[in-house]
Protein backbone atom coordinates (compact mmCIF):
# COMPACT_ATOMS: atom_id res chain seq x y z
CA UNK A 1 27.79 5.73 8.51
CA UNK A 2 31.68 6.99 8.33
CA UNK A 3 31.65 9.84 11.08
CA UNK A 4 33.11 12.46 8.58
CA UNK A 5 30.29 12.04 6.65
CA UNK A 6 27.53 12.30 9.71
CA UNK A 7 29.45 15.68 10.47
CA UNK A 8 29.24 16.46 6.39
CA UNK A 9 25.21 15.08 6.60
CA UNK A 10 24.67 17.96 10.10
CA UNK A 11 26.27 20.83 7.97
CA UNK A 12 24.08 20.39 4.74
CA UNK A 13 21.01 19.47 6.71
CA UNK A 14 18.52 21.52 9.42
CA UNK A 15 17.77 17.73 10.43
CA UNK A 16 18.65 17.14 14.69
CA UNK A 17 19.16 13.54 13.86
CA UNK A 18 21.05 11.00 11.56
CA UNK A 19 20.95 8.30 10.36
CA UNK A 20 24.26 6.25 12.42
CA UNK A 21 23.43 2.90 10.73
CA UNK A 22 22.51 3.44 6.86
CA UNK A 23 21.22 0.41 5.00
CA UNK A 24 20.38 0.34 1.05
CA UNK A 25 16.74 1.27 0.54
CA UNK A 26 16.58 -0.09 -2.58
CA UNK A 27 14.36 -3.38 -3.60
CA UNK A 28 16.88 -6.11 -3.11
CA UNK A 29 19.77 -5.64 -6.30
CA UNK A 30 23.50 -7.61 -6.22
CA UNK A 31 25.02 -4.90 -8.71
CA UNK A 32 25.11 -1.08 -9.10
CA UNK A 33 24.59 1.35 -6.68
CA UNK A 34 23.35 1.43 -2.97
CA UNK A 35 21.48 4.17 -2.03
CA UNK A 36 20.66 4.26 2.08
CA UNK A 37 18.38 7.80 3.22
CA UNK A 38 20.72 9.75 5.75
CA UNK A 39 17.84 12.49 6.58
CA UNK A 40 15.65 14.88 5.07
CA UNK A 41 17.20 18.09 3.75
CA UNK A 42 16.62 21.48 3.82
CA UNK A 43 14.84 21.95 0.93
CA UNK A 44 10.91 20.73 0.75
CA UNK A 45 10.80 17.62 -1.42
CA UNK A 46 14.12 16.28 -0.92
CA UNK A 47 16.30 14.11 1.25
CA UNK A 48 20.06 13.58 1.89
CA UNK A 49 21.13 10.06 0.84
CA UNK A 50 24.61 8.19 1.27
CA UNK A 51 25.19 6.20 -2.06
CA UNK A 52 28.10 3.90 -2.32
CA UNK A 53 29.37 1.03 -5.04
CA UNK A 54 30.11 -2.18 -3.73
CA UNK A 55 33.58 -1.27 -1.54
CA UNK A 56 33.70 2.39 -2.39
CA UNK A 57 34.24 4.73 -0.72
CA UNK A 58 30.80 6.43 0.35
CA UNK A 59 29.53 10.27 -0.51
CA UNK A 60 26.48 12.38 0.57
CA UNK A 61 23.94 13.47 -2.27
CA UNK A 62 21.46 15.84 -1.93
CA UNK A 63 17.87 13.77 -4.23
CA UNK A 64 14.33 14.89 -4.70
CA UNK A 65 11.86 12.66 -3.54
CA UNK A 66 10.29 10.24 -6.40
CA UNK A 67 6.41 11.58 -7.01
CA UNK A 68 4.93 8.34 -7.92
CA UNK A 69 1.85 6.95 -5.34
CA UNK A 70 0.41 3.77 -5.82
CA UNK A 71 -2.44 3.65 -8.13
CA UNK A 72 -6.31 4.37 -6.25
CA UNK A 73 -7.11 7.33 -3.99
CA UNK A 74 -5.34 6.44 -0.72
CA UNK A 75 -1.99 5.24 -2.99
CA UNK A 76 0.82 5.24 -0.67
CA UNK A 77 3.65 7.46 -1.98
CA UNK A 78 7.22 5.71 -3.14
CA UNK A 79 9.56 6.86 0.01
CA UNK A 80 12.88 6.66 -2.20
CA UNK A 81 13.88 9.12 -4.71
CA UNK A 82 13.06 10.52 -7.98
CA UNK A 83 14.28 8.38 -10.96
CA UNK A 84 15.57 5.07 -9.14
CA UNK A 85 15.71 2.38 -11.25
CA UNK A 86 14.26 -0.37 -9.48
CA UNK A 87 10.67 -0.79 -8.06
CA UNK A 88 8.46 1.89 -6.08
CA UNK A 89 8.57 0.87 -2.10
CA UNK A 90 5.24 0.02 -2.07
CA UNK A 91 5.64 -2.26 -5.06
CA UNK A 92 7.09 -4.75 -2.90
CA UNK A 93 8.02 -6.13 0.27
CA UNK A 94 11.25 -4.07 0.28
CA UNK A 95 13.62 -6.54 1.68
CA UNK A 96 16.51 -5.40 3.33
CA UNK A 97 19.56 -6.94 1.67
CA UNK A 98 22.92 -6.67 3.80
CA UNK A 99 24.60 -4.03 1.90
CA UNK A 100 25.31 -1.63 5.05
CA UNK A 101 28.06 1.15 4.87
């Protein structure tokens, strides 16, 4: 992650730590948008993520957390946020594709 947006990421958050090394937590995609989580934010139910386009430059947005679970009882909850376009995380082996920032 750019270091004036880990400063940017300590101001809006409570969060002690970081993340320095922010990979796409999206199911594997070659277009659109990458979305990687930088921390949890201040508010309950939502996280600070870095998105960035290909070469673009990168920016901090503040997402609620997506509310689906996996179907039965014990369903595991989706760990990305609300309305992403691709699968739920537990939908898949989410494999990391190499679109670091």
């Amino acid at each position: 992650m750019p270091l004036d947006l880990a400063r940017e990421a300590r101001e809006k958050s409570a969060a002690t730590s970081i993340e320095r090394a922010v990979r796409c937590q999206l199911s594997a995609h070659d277009e659109g948008q990458r979305f990687g989580l930088a921390t949890d934010a201040n508010a309950y139910g939502t996280a600070l993520w870095l998105r960035w386009n290909g070469t673009d430059e990168a920016e901090l947005v503040v997402l609620p957390d997506c509310p689906v679970a996996a179907p039965g009882p014990d369903g595991e909850g989706c760990c990305l946020f609300a309305d992403h376009a691709l699968r739920h995380t537990w939908e898949d082996d989410l494999e990391e594709v190499s679109c670091t920032i």
